[in-house]
C-alpha atoms as a PDB file:
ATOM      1  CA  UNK A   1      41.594 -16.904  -8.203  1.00  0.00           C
ATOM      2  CA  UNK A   2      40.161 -13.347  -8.205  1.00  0.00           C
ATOM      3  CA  UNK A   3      37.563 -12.461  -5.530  1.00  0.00           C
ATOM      4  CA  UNK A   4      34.419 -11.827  -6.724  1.00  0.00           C
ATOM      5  CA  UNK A   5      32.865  -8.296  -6.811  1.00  0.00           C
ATOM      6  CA  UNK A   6      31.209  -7.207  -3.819  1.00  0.00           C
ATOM      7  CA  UNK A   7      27.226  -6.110  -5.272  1.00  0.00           C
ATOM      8  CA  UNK A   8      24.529  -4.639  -3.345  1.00  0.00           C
ATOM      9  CA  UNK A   9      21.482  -6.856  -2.892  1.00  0.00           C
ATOM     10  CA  UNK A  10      18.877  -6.628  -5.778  1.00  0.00           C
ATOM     11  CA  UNK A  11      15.801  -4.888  -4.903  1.00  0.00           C
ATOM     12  CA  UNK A  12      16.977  -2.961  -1.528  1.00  0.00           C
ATOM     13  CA  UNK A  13      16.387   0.478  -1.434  1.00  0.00           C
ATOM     14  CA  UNK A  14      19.187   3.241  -0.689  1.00  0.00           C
ATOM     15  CA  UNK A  15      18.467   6.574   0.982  1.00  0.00           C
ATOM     16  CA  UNK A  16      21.331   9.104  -0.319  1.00  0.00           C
ATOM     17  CA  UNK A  17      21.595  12.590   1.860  1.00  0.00           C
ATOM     18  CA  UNK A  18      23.488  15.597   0.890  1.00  0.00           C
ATOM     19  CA  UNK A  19      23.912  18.054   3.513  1.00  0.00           C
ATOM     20  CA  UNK A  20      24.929  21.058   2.729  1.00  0.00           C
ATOM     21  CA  UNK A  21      25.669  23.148   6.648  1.00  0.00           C
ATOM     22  CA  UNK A  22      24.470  26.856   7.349  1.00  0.00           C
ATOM     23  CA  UNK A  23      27.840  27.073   8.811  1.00  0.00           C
ATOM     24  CA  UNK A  24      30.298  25.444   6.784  1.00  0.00           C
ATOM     25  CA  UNK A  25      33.328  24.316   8.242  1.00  0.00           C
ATOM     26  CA  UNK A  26      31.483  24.011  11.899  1.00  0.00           C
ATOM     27  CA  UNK A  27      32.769  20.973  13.670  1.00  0.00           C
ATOM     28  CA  UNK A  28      30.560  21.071  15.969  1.00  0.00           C
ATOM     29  CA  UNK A  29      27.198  21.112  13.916  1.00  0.00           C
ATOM     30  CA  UNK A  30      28.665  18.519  11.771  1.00  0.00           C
ATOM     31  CA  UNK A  31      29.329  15.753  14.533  1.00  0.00           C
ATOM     32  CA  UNK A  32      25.522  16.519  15.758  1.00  0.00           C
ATOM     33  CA  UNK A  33      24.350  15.854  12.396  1.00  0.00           C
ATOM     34  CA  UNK A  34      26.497  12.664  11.679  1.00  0.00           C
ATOM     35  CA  UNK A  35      25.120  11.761  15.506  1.00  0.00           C
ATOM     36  CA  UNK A  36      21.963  11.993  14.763  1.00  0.00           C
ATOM     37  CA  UNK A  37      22.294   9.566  11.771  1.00  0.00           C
ATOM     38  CA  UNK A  38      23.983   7.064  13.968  1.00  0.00           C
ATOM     39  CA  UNK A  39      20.914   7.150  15.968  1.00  0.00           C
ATOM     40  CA  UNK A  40      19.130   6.159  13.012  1.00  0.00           C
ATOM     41  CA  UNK A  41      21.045   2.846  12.307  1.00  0.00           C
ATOM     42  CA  UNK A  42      20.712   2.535  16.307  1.00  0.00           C
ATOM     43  CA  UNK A  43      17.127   3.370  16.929  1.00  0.00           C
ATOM     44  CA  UNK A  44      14.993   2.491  13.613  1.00  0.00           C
ATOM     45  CA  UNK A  45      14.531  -0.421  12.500  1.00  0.00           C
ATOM     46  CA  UNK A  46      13.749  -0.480   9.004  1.00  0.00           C
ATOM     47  CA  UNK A  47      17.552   1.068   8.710  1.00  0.00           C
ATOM     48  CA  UNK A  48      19.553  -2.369   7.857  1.00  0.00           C
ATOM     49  CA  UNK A  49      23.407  -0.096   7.101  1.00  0.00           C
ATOM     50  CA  UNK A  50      23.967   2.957   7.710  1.00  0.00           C
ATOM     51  CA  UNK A  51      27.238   5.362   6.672  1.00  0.00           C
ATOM     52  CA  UNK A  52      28.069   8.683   7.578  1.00  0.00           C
ATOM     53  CA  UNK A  53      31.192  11.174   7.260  1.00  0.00           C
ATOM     54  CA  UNK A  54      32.160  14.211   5.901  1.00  0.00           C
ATOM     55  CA  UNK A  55      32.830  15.603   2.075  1.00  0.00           C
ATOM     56  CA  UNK A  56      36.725  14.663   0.912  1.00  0.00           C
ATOM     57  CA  UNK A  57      38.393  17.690  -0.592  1.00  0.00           C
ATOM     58  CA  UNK A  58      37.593  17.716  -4.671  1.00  0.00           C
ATOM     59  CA  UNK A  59      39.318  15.375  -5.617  1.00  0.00           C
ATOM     60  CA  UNK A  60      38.537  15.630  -9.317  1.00  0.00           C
ATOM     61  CA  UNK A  61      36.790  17.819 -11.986  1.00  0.00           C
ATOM     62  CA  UNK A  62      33.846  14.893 -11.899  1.00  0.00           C
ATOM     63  CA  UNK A  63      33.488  15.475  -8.132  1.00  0.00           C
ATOM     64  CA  UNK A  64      31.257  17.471  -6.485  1.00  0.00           C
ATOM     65  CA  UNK A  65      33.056  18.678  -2.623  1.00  0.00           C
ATOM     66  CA  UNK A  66      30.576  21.149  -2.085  1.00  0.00           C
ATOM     67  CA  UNK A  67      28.393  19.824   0.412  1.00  0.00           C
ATOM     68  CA  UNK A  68      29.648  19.030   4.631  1.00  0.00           C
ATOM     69  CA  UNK A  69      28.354  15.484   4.993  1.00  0.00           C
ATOM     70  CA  UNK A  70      26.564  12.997   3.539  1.00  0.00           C
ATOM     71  CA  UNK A  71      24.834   9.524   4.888  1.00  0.00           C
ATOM     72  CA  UNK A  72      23.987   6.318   2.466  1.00  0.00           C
ATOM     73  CA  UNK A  73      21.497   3.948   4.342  1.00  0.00           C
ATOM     74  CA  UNK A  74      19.910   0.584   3.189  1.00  0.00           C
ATOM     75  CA  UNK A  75      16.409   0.046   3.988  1.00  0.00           C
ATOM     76  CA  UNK A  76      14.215  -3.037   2.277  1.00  0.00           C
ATOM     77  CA  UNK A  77      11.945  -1.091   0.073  1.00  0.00           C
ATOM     78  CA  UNK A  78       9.411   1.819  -0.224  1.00  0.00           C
ATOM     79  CA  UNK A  79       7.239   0.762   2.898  1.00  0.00           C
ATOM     80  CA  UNK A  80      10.457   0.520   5.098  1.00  0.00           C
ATOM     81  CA  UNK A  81      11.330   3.847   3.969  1.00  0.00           C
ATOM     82  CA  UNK A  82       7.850   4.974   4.839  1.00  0.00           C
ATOM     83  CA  UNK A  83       7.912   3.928   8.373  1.00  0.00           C
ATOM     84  CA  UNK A  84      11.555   5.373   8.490  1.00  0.00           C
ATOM     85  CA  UNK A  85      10.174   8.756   7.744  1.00  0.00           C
ATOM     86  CA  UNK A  86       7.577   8.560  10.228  1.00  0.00           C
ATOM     87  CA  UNK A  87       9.777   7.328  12.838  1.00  0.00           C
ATOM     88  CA  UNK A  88       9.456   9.569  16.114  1.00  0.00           C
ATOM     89  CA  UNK A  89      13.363   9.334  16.166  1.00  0.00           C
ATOM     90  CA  UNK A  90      13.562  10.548  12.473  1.00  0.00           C
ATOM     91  CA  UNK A  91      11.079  13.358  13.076  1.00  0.00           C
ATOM     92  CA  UNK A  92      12.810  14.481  15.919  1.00  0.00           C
ATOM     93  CA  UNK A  93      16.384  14.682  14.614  1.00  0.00           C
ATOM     94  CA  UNK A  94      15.063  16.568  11.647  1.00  0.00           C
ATOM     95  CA  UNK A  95      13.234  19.126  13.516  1.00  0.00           C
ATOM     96  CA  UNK A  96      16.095  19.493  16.272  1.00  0.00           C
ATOM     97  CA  UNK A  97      19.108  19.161  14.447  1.00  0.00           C
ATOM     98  CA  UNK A  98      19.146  18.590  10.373  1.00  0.00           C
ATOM     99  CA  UNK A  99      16.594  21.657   9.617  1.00  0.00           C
ATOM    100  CA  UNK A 100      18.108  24.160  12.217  1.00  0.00           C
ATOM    101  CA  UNK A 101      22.085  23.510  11.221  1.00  0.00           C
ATOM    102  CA  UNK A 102      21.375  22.981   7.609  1.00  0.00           C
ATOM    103  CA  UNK A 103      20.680  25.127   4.632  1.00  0.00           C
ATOM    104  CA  UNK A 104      20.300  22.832   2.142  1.00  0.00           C
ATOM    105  CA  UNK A 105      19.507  19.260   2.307  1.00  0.00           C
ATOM    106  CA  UNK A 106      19.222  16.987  -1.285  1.00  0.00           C
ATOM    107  CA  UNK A 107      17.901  13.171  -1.002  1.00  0.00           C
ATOM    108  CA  UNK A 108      18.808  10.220  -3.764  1.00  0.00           C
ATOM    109  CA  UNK A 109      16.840   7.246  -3.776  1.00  0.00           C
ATOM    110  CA  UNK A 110      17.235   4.293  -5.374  1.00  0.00           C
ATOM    111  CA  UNK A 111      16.589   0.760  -5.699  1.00  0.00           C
ATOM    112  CA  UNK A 112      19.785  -1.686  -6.240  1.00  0.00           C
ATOM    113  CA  UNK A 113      19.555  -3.828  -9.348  1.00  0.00           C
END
């Protein structure tokens, strides 16, 4: 018997980051960032997953390996994402860390279906 398909849960929301570093190639800017995401799944609530890591080199013409690192978190919907944004921890990890070490930063969201 085959195992069935693991499937997101309908109706959850997903916060995508690209982040693309002022520095590329800076270790050490890169494991604040990804830090400061951790502390997101740690300290905020409304996160319910949370992955983190660096770009893989291309590793096809339909990828894009341009950016340093990128996080995918689950949160329950709009409102959660809300309070997410407004979380002191949030605020403070953008203003400290994302803004200063990054020069461009791109967001996906979407709900699961």
């Amino acid at each position: 018997m085959r195992p069935q398909p693991k499937a997101a849960k309908a109706g959850k929301l997903y916060h995508v980051g690209l982040v693309w570093l002022k520095e590329p190639g800076n270790a050490e800017h890169r494991q604040k960032i990804i830090a400061a995401a951790h502390s997101f799944a740690r300290e905020i609530p409304e996160v319910q997953f949370l992955s983190v890591g660096q770009t893989l080199p291309k590793t096809s013409s339909w990828a894009d390996a341009s950016f340093d690192i990128c996080f995918v978190m689950r949160l329950e919907d709009k409102a959660a994402m809300d309070r997410y944004a407004k979380n002191p921890v949030h605020q403070k990890a953008a203003q400290d860390v994302f803004l200063p070490l990054s020069q461009k930063i791109m967001f996906y969201d979407f709900t699961s279906e």
